[in-house]
Protein backbone atom coordinates (compact mmCIF):
# COMPACT_ATOMS: atom_id res chain seq x y z
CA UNK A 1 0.00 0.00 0.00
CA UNK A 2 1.12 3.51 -0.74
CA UNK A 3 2.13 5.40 2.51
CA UNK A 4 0.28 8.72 3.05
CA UNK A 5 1.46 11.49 3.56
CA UNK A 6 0.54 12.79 6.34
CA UNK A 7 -1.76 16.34 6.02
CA UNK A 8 -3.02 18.49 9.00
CA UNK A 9 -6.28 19.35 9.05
CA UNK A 10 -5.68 22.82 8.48
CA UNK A 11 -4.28 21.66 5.00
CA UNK A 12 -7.43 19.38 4.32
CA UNK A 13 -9.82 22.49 4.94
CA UNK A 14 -7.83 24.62 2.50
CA UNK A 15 -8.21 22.41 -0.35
CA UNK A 16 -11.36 20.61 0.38
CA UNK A 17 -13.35 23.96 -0.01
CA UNK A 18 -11.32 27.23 -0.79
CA UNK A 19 -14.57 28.86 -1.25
CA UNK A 20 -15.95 28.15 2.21
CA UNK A 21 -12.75 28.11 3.53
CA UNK A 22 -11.38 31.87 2.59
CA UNK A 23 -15.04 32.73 4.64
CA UNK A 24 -13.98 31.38 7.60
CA UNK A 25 -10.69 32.56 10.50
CA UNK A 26 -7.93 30.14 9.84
CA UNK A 27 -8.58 28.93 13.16
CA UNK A 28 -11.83 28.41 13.10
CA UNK A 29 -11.83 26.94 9.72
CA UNK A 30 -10.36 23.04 11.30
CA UNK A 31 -13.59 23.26 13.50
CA UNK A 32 -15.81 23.67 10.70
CA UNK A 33 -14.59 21.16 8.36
CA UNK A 34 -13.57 18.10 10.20
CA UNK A 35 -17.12 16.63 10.77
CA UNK A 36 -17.09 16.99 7.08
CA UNK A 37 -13.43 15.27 6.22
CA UNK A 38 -14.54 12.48 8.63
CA UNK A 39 -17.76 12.26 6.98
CA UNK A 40 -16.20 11.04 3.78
CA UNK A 41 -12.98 9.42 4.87
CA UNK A 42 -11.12 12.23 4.27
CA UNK A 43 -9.26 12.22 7.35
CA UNK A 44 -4.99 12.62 7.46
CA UNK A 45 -3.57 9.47 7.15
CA UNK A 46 -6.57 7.80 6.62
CA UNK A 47 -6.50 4.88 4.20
CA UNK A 48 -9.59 5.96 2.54
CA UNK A 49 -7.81 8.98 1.49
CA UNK A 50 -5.17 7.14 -0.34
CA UNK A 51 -6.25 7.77 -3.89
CA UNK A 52 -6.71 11.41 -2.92
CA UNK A 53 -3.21 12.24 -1.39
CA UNK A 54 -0.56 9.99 -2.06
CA UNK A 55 2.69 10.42 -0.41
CA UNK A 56 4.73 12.67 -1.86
CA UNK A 57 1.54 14.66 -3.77
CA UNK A 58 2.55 18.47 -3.03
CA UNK A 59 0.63 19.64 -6.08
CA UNK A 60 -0.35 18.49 -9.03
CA UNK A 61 -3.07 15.78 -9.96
CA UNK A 62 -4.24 14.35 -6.40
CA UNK A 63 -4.48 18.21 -5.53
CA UNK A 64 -6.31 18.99 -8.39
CA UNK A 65 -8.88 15.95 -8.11
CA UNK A 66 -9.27 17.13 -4.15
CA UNK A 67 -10.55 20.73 -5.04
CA UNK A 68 -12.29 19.01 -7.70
CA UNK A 69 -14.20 17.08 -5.59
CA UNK A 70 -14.86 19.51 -3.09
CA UNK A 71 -16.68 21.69 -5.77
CA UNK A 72 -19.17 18.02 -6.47
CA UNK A 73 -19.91 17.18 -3.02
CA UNK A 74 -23.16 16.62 -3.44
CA UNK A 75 -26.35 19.07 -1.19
CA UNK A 76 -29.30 16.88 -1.68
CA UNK A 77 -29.88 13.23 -1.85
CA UNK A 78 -31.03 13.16 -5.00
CA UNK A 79 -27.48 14.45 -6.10
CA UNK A 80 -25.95 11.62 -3.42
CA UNK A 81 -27.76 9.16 -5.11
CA UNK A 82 -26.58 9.94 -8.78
CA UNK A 83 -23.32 10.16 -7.62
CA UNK A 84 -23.19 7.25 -6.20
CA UNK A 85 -24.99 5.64 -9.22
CA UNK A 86 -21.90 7.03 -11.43
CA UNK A 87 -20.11 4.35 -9.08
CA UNK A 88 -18.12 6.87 -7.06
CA UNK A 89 -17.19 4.80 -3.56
CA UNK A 90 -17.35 7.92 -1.13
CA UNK A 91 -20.45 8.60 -1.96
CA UNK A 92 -22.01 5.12 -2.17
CA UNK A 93 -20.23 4.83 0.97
CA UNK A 94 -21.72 8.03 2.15
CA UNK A 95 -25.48 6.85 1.22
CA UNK A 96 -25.18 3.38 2.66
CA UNK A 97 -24.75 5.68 5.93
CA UNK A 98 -27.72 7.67 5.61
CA UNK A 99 -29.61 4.37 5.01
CA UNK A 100 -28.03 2.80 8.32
CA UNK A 101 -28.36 6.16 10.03
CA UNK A 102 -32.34 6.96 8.96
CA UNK A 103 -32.47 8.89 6.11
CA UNK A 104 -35.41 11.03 6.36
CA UNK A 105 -35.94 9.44 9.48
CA UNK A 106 -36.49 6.05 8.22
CA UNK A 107 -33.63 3.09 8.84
CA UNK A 108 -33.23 1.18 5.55
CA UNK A 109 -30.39 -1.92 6.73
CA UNK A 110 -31.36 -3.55 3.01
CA UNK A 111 -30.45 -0.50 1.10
CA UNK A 112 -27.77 0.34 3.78
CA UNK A 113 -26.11 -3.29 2.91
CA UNK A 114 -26.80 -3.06 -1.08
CA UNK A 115 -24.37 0.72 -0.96
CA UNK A 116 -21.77 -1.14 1.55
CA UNK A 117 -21.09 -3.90 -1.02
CA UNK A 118 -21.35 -1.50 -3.77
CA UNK A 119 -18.16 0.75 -2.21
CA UNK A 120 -16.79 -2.49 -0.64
CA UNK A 121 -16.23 -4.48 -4.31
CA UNK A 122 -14.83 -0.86 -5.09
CA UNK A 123 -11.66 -0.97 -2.75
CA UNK A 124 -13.31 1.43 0.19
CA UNK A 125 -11.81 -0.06 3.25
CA UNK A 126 -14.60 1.78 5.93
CA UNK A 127 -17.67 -0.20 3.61
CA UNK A 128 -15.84 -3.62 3.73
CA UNK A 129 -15.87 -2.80 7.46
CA UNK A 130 -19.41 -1.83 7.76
CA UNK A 131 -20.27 -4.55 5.07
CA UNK A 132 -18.29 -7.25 7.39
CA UNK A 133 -20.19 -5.67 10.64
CA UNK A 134 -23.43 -6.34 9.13
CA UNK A 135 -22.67 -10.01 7.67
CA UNK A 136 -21.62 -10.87 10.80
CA UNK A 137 -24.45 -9.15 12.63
CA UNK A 138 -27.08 -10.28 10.03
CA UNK A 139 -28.48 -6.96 9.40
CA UNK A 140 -29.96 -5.94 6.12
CA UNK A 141 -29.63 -9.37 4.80
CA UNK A 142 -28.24 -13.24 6.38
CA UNK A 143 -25.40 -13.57 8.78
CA UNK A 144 -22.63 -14.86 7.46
CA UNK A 145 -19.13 -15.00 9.44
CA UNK A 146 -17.76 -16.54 5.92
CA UNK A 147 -18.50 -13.36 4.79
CA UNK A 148 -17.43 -11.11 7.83
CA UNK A 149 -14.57 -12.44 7.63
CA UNK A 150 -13.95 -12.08 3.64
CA UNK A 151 -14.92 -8.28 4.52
CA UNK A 152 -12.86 -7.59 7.82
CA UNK A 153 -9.96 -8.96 6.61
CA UNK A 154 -9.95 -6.61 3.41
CA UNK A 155 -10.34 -3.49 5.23
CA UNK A 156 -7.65 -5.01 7.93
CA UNK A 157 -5.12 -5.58 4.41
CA UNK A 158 -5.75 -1.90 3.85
CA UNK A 159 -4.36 -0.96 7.22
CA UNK A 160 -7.91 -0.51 9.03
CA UNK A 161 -7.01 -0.99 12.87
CA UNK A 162 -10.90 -1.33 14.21
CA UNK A 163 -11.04 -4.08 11.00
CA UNK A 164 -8.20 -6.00 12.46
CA UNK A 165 -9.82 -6.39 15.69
CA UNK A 166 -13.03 -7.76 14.74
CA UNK A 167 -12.04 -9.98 12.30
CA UNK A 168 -9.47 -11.28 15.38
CA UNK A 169 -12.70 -11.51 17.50
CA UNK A 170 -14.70 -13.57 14.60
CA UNK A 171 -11.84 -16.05 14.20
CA UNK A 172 -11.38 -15.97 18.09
CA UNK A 173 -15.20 -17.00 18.07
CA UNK A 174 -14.25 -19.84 15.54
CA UNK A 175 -11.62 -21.10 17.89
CA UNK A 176 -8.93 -20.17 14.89
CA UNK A 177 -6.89 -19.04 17.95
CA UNK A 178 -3.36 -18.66 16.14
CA UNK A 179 -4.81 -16.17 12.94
CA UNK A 180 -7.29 -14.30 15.92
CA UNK A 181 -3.99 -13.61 18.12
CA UNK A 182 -2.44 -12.61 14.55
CA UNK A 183 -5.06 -9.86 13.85
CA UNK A 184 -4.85 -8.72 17.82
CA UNK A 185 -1.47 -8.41 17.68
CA UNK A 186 -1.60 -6.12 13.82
CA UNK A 187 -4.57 -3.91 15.93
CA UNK A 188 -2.60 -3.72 19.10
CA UNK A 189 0.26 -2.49 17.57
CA UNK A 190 -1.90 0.35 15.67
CA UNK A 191 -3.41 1.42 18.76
CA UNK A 192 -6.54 -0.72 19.21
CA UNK A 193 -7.20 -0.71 22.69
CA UNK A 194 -10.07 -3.36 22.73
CA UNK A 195 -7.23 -5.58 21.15
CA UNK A 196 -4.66 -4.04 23.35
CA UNK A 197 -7.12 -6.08 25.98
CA UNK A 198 -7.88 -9.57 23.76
CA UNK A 199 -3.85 -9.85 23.51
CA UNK A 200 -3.48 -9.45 27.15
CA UNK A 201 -5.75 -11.89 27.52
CA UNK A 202 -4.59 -14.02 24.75
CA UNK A 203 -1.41 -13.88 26.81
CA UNK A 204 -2.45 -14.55 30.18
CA UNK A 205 -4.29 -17.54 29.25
CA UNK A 206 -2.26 -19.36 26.62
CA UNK A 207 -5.00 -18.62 24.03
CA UNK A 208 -3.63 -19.17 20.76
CA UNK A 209 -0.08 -18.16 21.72
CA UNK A 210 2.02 -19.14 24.93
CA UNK A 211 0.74 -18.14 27.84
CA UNK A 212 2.86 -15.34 29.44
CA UNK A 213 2.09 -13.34 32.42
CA UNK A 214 4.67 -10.92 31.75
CA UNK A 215 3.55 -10.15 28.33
CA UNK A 216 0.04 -9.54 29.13
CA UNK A 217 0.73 -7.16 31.52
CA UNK A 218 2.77 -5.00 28.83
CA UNK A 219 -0.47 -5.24 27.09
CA UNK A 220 -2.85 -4.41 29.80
CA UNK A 221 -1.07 -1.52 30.34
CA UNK A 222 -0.85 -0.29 26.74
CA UNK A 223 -4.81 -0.23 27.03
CA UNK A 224 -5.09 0.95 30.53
CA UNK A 225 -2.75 4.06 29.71
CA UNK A 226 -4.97 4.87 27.12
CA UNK A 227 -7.82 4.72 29.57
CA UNK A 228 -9.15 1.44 28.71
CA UNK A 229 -11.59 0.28 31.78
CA UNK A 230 -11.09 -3.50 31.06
CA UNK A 231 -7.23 -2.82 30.60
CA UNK A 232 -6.92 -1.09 33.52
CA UNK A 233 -9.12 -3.46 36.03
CA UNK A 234 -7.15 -6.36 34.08
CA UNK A 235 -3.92 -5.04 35.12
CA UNK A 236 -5.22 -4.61 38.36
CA UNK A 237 -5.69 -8.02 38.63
CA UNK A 238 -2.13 -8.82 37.75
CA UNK A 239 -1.21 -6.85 40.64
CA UNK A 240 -3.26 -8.31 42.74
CA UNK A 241 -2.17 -11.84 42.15
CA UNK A 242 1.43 -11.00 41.27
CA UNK A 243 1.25 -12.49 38.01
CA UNK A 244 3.33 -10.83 35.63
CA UNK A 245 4.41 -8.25 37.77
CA UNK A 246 5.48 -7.28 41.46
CA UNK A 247 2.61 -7.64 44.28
CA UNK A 248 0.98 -4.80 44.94
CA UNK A 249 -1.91 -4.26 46.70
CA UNK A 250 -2.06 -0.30 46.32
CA UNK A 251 -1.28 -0.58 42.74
CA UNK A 252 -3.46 -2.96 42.26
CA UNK A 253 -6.69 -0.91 43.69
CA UNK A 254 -5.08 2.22 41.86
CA UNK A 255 -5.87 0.66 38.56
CA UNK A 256 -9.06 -1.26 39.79
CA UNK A 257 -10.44 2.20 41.11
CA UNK A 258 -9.93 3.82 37.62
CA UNK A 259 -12.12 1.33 35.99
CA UNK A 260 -14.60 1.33 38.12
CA UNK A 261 -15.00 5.17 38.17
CA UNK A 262 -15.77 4.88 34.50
CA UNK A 263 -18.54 2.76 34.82
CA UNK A 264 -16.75 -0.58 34.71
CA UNK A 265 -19.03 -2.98 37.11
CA UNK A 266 -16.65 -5.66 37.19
CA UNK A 267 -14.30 -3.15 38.73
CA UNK A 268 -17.02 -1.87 40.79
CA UNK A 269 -17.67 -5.06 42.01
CA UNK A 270 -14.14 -5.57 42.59
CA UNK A 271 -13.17 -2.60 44.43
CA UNK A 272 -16.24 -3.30 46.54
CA UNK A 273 -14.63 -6.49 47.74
CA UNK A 274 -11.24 -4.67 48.08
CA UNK A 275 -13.11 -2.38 50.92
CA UNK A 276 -14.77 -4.91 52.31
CA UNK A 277 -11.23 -7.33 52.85
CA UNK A 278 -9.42 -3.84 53.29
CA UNK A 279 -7.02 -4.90 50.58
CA UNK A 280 -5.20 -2.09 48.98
CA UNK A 281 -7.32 0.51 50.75
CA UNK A 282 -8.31 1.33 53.82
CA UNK A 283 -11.31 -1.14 55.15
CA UNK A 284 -14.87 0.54 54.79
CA UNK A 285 -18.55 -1.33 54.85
CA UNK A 286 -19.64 2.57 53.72
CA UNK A 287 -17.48 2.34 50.61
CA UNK A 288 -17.72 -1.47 50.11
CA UNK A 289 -21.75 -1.01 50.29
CA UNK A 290 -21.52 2.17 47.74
CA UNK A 291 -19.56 0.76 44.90
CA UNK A 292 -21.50 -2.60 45.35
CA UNK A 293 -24.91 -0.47 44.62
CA UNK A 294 -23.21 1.00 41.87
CA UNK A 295 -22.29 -2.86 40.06
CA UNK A 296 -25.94 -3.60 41.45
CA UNK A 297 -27.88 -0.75 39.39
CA UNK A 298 -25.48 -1.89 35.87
CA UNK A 299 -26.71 -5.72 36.39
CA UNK A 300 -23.95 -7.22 37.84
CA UNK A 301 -25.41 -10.42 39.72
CA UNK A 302 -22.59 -10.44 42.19
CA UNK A 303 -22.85 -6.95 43.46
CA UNK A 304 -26.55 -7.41 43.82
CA UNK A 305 -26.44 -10.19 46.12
CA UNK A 306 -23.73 -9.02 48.11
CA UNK A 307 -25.79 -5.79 48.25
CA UNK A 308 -28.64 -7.27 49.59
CA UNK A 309 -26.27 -8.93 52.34
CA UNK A 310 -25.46 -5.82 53.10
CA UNK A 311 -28.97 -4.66 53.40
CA UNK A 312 -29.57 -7.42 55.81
CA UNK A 313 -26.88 -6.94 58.29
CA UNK A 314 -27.22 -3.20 58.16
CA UNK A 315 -23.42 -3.17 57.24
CA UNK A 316 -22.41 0.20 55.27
CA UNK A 317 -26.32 0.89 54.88
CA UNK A 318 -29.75 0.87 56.62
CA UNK A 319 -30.48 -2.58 57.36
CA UNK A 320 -34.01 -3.25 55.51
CA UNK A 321 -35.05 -6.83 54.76
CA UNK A 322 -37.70 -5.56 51.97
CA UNK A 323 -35.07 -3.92 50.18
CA UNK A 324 -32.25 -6.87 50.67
CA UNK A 325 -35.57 -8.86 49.08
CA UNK A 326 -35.62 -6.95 45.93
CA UNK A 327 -31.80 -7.42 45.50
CA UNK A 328 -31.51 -11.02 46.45
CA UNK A 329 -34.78 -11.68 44.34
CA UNK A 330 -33.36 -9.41 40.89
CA UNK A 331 -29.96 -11.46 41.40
CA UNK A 332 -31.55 -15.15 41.54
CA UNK A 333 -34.21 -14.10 38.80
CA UNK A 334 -30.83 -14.24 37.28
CA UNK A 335 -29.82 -17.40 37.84
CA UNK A 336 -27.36 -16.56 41.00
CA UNK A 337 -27.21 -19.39 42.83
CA UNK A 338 -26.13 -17.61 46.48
CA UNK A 339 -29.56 -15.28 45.91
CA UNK A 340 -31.60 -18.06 45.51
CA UNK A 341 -30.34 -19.98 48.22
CA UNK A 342 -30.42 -16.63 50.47
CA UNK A 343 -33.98 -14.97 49.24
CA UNK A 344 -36.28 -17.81 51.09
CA UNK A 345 -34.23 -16.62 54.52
CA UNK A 346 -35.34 -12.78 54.40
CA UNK A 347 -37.75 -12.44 57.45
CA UNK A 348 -40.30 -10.48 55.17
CA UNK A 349 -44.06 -11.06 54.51
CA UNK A 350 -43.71 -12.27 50.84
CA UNK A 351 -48.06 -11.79 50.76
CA UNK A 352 -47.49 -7.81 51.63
CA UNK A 353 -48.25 -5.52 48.97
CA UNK A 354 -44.70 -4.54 48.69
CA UNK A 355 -43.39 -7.72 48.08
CA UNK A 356 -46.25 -8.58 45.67
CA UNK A 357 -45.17 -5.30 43.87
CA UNK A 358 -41.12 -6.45 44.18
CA UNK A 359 -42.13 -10.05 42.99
CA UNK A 360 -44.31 -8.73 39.44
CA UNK A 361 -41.33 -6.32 38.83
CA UNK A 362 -38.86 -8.77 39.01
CA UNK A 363 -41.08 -10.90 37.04
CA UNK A 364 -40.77 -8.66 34.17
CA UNK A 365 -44.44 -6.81 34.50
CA UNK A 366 -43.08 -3.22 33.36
CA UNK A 367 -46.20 -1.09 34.47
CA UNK A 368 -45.25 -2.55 38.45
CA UNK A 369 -41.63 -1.76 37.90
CA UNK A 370 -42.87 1.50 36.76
CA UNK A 371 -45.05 1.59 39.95
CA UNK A 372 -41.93 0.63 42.10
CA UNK A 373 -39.79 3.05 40.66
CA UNK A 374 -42.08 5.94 41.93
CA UNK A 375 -42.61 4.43 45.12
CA UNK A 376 -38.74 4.20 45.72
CA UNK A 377 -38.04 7.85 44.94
CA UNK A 378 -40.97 8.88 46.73
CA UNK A 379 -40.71 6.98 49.75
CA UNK A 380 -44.36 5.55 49.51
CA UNK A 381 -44.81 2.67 51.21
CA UNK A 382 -41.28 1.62 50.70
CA UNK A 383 -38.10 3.02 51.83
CA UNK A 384 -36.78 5.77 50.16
CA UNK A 385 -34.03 4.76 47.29
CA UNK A 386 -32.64 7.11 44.72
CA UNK A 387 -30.50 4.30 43.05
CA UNK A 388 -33.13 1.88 42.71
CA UNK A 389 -35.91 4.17 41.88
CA UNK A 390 -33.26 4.88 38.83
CA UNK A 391 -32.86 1.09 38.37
CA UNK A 392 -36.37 0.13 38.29
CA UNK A 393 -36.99 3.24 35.94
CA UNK A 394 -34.18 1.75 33.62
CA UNK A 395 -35.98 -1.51 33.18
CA UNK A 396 -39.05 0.12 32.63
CA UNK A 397 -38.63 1.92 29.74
CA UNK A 398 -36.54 -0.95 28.08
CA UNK A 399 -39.29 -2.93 28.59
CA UNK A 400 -41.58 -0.03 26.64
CA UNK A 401 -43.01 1.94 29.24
CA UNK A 402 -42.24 5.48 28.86
């Protein structure tokens, strides 16, 4: 593949539209104009942009075709579609967007699909990835991972990072370990952090490649230092085992307590344990209780029951058996065995009209979760809980209820 040469974006906006651009401050003109370069793969170094600017193009024919097609971008659909018909791939590209997107408000995965392949067979590396996403999806047509693969791997050949680490995932899926540790490895190495993780992994468990502690912590951190949550609560756990790395308990919470404060609920759960053993940190029910709610509210089975432990020792929180009810009962609706074995014990009257309301919410009925949400924030006939007012709410409207 050529090399690009590599363009700031202040460049791109001068030739992409001189018209527009001689309109605009110099500095503001980046701001305006790199929605539109990403729009159509126009971005610096970008293998789409390949047959634009070559390396080495400082004027000439790629700049020429540039401002040329700055001056036929098309302004109405109409014009997107004939352009597209003329078999020009950024704008086939373009409309198999708006179809996936909604055009006019309306989500067309058929026609989306038909415009992929169309750019796809034409060399566009972003529509073989789409095209791959949606084989292996089955959207707008039959899953194929034949297919994905076929796709993925083309856009990976042209140097597409987010392409390498998919296809690794599909062959990872198909147990073709060796080529899946391959692809990480090609993403890894250009930055992809979710591969960053898979290699870690791949490493750390002997997964298509020999299994190497040491390794999969230089990989964990890769991802974690580019504030990966899974690469940073997966290097925590090195530390805390002392696999790969020294011991070390503080470290080991550090990088635990970064994942979980972006949302993470493993590391939630996790750092809710660390409190609770006093591992790392300082010991605290308070805190232990806290970040368990949080892995509770995101689903995590584990947090929940613990949660409702904690609910019925009155360790960290209130103690309130109808509340450690709901948690145990959400958790073993779940299939977690410790809830179910721990929900019969809860000194509660299961034919109150609490529980009755607990048991049809758990059960799935969305107009009592509904119900239960209000009651929680309100405080109406059941104790007052922000957090699972917000849970209940959640489920609610996933389930339809607005």
């Amino acid at each position: 593949m050529t090399k690009l040469r590599t363009w700031t974006l202040e460049e791109y906006a001068e030739f992409i539209a001189p018209e527009l651009y001689e309109m605009e401050a110099v500095e503001e003109a980046p701001k305006l104009f790199s929605s539109v370069l990403r729009d159509w793969g126009l971005i610096p170094a970008s293998p789409l942009a390949e047959q634009y600017i070559p390396e080495g193009s400082s004027d000439g024919g790629a700049l020429v075709r540039l401002r040329d097609l700055s001056t036929r971008l098309p302004k109405t659909d109409e014009q997107l579609l004939e352009w597209a018909e003329s078999g020009e791939v950024l704008a086939q590209n373009r409309l198999a967007n708006r179809f996936y997107g909604g055009m006019g408000g309306i989500q067309d995965l058929a026609k989306a699909r038909h415009w992929y392949l169309k750019a796809a067979t034409g060399g566009h590396a972003a529509s073989q990835f789409n095209l791959g996403y949606m084989c292996a999806a089955g959207e707008g047509g039959w899953a194929s991972e034949d297919e994905a693969i076929h796709w993925y791997e083309l856009a990976a050949k042209q140097g597409l990072p987010v392409a390498m680490n998919n296809l690794a995932t599909v062959l990872e899926r198909l147990d073709r370990l060796e080529e899946a540790v391959h692809w990480y490895r090609q993403a890894a190495y250009e930055g992809n952090v979710s591969a960053q993780v898979s290699l870690g992994f791949a490493c750390s468990n002997g997964r298509g490649v020999e299994a190497s502690p040491e390794k999969a912590a230089v990989f964990y951190r890769l991802a974690a230092s580019n504030g990966n949550a899974a690469g940073e609560f997966n290097l925590g756990g090195l530390f805390s085992l002392g696999k790969g790395v020294k011991q070390d308990h503080k470290a080991a919470a550090y990088w635990v307590s970064l994942a979980a404060n972006q949302g993470y609920h493993p590391a939630q759960k996790r750092l809710a344990d660390l409190y609770q053993a006093g591992e790392g940190v300082e010991s605290s029910e308070e805190l232990s209780a806290q970040w368990n709610l949080k892995a509770a509210i995101q689903g995590n089975t584990h947090a929940q029951n613990t949660l409702a432990i904690h609910y019925v020792k009155g360790a960290g929180l209130p103690k309130d058996e109808l509340i450690a009810y709901m948690w145990f009962a959400i958790a073993a609706s779940q299939g977690h065995s410790g809830a179910m074995e721990n929900l019969p014990k809860v000194p509660v009257d299961t034919s109150s009209d609490a529980c009755k309301l607990v048991q049809a919410a758990v059960a799935g009925d969305v107009e009592a979760q509904s119900q239960l949400s209000y009651k929680l924030k309100m405080g109406d006939g059941v104790p007052k809980e922000d957090e699972a007012s917000v849970y209940w709410l959640g489920r609610a409207a996933r389930g339809g209820r607005i």
